[in-house]
N, C-alpha and C. Protein backbone atom coordinates (compact mmCIF):
# COMPACT_ATOMS: atom_id res chain seq x y z
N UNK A 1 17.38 245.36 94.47
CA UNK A 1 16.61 244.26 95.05
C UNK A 1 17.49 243.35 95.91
N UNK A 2 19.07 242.82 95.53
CA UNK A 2 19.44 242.02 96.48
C UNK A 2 19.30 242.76 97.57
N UNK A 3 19.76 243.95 98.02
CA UNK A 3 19.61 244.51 99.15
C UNK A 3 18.94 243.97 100.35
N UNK A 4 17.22 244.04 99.61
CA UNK A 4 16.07 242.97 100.24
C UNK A 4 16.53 242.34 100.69
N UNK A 5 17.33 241.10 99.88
CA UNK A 5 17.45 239.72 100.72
C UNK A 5 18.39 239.77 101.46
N UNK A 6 19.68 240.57 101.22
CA UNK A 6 20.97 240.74 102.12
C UNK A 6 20.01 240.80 103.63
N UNK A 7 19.06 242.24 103.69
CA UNK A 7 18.43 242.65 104.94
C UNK A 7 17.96 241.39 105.90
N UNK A 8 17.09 240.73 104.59
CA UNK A 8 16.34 239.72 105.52
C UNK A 8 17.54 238.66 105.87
N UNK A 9 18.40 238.48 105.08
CA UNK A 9 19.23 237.41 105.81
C UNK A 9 20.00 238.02 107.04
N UNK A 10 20.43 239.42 106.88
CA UNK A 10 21.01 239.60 108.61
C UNK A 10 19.81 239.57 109.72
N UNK A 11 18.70 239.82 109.36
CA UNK A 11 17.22 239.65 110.68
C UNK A 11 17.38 238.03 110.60
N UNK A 12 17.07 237.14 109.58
CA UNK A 12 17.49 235.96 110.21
C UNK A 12 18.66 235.34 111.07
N UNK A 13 19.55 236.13 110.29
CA UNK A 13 20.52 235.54 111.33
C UNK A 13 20.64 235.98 112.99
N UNK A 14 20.16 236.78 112.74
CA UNK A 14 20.28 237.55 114.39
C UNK A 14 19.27 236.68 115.00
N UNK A 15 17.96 236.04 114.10
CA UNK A 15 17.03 235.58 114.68
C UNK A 15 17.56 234.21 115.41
N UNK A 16 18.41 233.76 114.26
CA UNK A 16 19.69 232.10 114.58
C UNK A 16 20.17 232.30 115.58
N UNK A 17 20.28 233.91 116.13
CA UNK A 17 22.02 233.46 117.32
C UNK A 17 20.74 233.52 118.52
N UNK A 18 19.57 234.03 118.79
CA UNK A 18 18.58 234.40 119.77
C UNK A 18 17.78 232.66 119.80
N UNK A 19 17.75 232.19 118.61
CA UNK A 19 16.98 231.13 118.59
C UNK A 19 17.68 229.80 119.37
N UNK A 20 18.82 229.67 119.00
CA UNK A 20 19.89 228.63 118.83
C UNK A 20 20.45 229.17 120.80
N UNK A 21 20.74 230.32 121.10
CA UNK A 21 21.49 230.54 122.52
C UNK A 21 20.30 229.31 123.08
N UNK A 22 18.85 229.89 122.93
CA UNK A 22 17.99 229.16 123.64
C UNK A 22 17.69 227.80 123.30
N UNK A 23 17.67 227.51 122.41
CA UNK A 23 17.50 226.22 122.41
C UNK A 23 18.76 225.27 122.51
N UNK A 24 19.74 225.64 122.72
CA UNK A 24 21.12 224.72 122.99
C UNK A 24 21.28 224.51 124.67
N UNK A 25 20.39 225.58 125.52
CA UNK A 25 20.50 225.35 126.42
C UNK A 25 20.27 223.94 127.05
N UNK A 26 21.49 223.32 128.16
CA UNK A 26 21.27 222.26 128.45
C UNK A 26 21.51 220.57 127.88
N UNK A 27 22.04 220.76 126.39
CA UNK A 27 22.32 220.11 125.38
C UNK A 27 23.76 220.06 124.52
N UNK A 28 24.26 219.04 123.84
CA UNK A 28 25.08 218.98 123.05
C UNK A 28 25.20 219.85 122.23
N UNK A 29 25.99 220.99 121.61
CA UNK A 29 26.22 221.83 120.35
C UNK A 29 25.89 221.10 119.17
N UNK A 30 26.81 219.79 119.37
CA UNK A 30 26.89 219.23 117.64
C UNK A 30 25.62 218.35 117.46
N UNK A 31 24.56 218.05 118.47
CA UNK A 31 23.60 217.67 118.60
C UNK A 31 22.95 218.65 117.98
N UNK A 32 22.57 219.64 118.66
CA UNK A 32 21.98 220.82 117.92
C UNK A 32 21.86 221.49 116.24
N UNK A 33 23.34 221.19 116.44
CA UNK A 33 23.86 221.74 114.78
C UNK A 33 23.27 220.30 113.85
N UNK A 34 23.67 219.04 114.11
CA UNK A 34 22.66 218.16 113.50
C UNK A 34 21.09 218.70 113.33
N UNK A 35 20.96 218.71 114.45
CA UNK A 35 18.97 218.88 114.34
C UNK A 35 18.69 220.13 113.23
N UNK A 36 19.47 221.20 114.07
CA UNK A 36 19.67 222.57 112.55
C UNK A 36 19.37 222.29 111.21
N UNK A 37 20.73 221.33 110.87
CA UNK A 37 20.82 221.15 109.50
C UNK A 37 19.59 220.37 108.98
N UNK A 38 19.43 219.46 109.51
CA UNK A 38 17.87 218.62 109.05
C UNK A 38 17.05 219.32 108.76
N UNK A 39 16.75 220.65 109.66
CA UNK A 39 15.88 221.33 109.62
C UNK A 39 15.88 222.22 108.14
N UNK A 40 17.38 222.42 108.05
CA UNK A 40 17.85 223.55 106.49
C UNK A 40 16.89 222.19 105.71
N UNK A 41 17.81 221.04 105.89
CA UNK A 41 17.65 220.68 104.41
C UNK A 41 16.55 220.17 103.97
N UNK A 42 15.37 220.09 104.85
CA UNK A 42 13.86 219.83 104.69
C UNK A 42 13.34 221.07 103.98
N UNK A 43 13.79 221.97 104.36
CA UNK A 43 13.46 223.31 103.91
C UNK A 43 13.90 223.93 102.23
N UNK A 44 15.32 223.49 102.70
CA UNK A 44 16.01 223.93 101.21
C UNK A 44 15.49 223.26 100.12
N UNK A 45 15.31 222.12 100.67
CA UNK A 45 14.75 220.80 99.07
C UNK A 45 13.46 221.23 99.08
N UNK A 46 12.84 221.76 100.45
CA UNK A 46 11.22 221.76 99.64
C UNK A 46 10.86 223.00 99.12
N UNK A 47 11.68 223.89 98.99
CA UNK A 47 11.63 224.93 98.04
C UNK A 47 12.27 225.20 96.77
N UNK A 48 12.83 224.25 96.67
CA UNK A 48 14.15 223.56 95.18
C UNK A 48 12.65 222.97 94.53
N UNK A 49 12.24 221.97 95.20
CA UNK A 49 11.46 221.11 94.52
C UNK A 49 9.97 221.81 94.50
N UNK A 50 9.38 223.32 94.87
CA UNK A 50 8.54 223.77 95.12
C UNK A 50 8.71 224.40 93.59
N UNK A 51 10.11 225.08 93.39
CA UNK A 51 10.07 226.24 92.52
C UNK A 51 10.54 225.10 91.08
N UNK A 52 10.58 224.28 91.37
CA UNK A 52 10.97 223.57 89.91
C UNK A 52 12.60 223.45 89.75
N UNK A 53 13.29 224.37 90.73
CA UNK A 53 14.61 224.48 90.40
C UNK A 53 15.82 222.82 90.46
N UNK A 54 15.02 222.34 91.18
CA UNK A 54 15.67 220.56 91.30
C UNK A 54 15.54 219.57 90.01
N UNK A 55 15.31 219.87 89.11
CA UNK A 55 14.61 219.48 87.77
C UNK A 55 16.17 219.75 86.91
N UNK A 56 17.26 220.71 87.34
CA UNK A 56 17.98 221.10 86.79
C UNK A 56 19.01 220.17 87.25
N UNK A 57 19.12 219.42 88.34
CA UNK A 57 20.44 219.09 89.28
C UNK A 57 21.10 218.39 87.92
N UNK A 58 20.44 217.74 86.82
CA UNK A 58 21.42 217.26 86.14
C UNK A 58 22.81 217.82 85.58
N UNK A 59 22.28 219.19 85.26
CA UNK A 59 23.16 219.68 84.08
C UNK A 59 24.27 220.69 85.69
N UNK A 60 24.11 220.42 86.07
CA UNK A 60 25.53 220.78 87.08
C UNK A 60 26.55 220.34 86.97
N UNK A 61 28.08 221.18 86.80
CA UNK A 61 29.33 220.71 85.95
C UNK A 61 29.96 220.21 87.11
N UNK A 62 31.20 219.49 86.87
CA UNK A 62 31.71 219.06 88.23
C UNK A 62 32.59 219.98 89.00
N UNK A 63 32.71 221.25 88.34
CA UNK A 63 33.23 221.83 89.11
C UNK A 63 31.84 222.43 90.01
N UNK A 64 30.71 222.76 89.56
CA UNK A 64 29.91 223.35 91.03
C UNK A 64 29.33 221.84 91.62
N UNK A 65 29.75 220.74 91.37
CA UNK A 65 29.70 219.51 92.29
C UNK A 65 30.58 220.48 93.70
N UNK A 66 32.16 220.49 92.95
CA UNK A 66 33.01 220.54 93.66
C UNK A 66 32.75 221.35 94.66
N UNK A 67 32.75 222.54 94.62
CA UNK A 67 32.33 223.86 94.97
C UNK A 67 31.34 224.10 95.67
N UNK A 68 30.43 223.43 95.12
CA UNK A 68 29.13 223.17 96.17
C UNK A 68 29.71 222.42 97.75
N UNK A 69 30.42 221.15 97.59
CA UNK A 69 30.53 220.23 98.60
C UNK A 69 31.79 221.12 99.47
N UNK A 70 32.29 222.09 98.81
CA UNK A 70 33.20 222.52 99.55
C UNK A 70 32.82 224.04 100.42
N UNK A 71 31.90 224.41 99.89
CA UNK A 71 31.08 225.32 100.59
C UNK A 71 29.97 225.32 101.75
N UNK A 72 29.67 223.47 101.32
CA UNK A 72 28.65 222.76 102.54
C UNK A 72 29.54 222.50 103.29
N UNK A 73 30.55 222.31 103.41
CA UNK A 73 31.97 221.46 104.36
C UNK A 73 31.97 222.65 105.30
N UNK A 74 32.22 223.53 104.71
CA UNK A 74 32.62 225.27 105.06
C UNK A 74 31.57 225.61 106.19
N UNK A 75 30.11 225.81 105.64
CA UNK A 75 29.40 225.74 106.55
C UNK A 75 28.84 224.96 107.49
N UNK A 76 28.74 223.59 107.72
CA UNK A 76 28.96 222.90 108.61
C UNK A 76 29.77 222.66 109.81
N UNK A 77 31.39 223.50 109.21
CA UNK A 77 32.08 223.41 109.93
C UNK A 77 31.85 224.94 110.77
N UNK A 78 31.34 225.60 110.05
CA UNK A 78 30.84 227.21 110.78
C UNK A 78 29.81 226.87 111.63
N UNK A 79 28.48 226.30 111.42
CA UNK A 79 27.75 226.04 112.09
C UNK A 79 27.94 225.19 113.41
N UNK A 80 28.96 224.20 113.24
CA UNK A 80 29.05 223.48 114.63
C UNK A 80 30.22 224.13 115.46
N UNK A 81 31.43 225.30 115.06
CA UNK A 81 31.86 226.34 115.82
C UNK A 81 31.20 227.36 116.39
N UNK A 82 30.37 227.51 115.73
CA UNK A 82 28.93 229.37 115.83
C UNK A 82 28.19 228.29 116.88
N UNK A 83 27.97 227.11 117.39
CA UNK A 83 27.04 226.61 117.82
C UNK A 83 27.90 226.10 119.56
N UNK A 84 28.85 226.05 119.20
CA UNK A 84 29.51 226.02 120.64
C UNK A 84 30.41 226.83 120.83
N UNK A 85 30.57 228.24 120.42
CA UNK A 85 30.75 229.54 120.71
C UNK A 85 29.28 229.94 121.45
N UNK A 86 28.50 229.81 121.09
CA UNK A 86 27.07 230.70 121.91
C UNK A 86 26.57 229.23 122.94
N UNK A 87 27.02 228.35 123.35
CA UNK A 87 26.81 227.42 124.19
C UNK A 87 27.90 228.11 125.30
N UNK A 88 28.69 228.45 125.09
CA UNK A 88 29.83 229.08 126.28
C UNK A 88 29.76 230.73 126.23
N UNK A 89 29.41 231.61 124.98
CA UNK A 89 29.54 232.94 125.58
C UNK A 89 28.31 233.48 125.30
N UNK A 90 28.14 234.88 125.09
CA UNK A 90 26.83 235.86 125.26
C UNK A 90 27.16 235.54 123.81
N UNK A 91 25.57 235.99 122.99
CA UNK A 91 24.96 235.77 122.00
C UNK A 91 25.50 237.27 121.38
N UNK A 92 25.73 238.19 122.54
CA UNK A 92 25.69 240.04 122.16
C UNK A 92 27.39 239.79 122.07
N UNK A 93 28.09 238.57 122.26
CA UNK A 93 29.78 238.71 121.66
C UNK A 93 29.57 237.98 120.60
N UNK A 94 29.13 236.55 120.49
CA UNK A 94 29.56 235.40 119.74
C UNK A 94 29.17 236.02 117.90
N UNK A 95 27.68 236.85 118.26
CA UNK A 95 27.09 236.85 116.82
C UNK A 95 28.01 238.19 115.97
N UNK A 96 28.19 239.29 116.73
CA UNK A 96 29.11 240.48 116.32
C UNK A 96 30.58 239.59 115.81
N UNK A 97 31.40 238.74 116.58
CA UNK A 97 32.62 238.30 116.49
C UNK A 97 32.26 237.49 115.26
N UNK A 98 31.79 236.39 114.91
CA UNK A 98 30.92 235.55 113.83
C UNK A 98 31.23 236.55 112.43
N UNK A 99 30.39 237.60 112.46
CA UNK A 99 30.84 238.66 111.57
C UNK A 99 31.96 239.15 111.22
N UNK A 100 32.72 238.95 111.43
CA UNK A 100 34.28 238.94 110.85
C UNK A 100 34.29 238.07 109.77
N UNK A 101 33.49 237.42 109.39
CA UNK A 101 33.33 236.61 107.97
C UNK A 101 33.01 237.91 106.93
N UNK A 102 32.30 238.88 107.41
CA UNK A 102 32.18 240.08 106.48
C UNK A 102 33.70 240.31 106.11
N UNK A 103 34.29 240.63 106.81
CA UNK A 103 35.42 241.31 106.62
C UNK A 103 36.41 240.63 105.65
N UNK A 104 36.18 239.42 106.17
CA UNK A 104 37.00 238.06 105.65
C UNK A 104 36.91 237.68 104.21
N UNK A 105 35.47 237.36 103.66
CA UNK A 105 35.18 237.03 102.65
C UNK A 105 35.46 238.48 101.77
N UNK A 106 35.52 239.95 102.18
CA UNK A 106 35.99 241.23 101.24
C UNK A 106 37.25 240.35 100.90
N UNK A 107 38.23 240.47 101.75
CA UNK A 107 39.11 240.13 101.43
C UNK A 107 39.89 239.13 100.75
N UNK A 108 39.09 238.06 101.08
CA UNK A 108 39.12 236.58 100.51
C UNK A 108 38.99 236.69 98.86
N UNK A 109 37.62 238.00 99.06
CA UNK A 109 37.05 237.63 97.37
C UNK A 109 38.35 238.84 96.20
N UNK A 110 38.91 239.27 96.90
CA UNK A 110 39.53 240.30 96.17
C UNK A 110 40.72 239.96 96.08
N UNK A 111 41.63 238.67 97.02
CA UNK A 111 42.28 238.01 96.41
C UNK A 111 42.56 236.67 95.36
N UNK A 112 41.16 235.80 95.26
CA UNK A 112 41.03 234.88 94.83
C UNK A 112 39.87 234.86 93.47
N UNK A 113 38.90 236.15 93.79
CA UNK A 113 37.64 236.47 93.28
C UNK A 113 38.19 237.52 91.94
N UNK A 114 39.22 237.84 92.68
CA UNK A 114 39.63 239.53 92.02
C UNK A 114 38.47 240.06 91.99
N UNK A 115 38.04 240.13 92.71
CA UNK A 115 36.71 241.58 93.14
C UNK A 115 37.79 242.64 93.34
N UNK A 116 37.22 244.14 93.21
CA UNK A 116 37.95 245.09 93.05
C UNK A 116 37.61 245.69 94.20
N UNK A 117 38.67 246.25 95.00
CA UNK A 117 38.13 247.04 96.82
C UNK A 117 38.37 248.60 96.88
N UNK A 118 37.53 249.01 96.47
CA UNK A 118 37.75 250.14 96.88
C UNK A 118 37.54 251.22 98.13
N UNK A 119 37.88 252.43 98.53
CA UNK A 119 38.10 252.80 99.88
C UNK A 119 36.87 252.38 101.12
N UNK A 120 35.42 252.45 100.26
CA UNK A 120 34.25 252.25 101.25
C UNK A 120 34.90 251.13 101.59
N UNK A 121 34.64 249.93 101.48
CA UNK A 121 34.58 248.14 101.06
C UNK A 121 35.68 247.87 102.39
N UNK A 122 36.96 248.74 101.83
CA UNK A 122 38.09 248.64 102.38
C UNK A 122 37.79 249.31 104.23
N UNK A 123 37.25 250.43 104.26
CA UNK A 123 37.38 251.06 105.72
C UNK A 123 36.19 249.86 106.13
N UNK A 124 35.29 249.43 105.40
CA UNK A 124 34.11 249.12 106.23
C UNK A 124 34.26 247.49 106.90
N UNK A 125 35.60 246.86 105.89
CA UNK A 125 36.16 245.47 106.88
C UNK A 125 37.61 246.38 107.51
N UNK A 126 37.76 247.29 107.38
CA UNK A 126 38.66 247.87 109.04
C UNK A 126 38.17 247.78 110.01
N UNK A 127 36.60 248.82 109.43
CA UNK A 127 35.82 248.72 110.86
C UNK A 127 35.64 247.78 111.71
N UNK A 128 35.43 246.70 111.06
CA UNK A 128 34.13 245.37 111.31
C UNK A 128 35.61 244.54 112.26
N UNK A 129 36.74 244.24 111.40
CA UNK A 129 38.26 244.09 112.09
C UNK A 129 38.13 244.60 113.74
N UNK A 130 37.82 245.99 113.30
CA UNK A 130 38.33 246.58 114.76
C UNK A 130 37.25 246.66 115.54
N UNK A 131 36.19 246.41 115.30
CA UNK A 131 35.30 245.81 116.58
C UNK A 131 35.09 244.59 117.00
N UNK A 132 35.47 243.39 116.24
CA UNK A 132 36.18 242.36 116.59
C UNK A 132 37.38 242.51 117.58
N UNK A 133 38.14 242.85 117.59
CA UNK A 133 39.05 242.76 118.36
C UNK A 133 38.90 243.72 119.67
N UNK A 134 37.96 244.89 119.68
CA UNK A 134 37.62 245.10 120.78
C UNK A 134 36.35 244.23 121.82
N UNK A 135 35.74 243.68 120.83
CA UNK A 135 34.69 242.70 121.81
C UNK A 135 35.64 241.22 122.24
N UNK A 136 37.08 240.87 121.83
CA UNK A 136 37.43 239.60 122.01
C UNK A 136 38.62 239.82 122.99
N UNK A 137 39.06 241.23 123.28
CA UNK A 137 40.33 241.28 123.89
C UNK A 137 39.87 241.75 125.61
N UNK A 138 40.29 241.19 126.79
CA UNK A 138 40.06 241.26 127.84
C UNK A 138 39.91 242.88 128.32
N UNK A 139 38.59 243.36 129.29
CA UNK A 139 38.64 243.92 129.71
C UNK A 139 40.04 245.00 130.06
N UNK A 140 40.67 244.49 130.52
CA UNK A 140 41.89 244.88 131.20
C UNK A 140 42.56 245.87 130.54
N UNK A 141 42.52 245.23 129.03
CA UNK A 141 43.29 246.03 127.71
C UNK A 141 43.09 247.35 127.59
N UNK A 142 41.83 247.74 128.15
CA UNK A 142 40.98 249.23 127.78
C UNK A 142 41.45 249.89 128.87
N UNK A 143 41.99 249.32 130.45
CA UNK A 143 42.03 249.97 131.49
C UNK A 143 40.54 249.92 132.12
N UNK A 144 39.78 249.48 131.80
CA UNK A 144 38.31 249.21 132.65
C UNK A 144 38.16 247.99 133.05
């Protein structure tokens, strides 16, 4: 079943980099990324507070205080880079390059997570590596 949601979250996101190229047109990034987030967090709370799950905020320890605020920091700070990356380049570089967080977080989680990597996990942030660096390195490099 996560599968499901993994899916639908990469169609959303692809839907973010198509939605966001266009609507930033002509405008501030960090303007944008403000309006964004308003938009999450109208959303996020009214489905916290839809499903009953906000009823709980008490019993949260201070470490997922911590953790939480450091993961909103994280993405905020992703969102207003991802947001003036696709204000200056194509949506068909910025959102592929963006994805190097795949690669990143394997790695991240298997040194800090001790998640265990084995060969798939491992070739499949090579891959993701090495098409990053062919969509970011100048023409020239290839001889074309």
């Amino acid at each position: 079943m996560w599968w499901i949601y993994a899916l639908l979250s990469a169609l959303f996101a692809a839907l973010t980099a198509i939605f966001a190229k266009i609507g930033i047109k002509g405008m501030d990034s960090d303007l944008a990324t403000a309006i964004r987030t308003v938009i999450i967090l109208v959303i996020a709370w009214g489905i916290a507070l839809f499903k009953g799950s906000a009823e709980n905020i008490g019993g949260l320890s201070k470490t997922n205080w911590l953790f939480l605020a450091l993961s909103g920091c994280a993405t905020g700070l992703s969102w207003i880079f991802y947001f003036k990356a696709l204000q200056l380049g194509k949506v068909s570089q910025v959102a592929p390059v963006d994805k190097l967080s795949v690669a990143l977080a394997i790695i991240l989680a298997a040194l800090f997570l001790k998640e265990s990597l084995n060969w798939q996990t491992a070739i499949g942030a090579l891959l993701i590596i090495s098409g990053t660096v062919v969509l970011i390195l100048p023409k020239h490099y290839f001889g074309l």
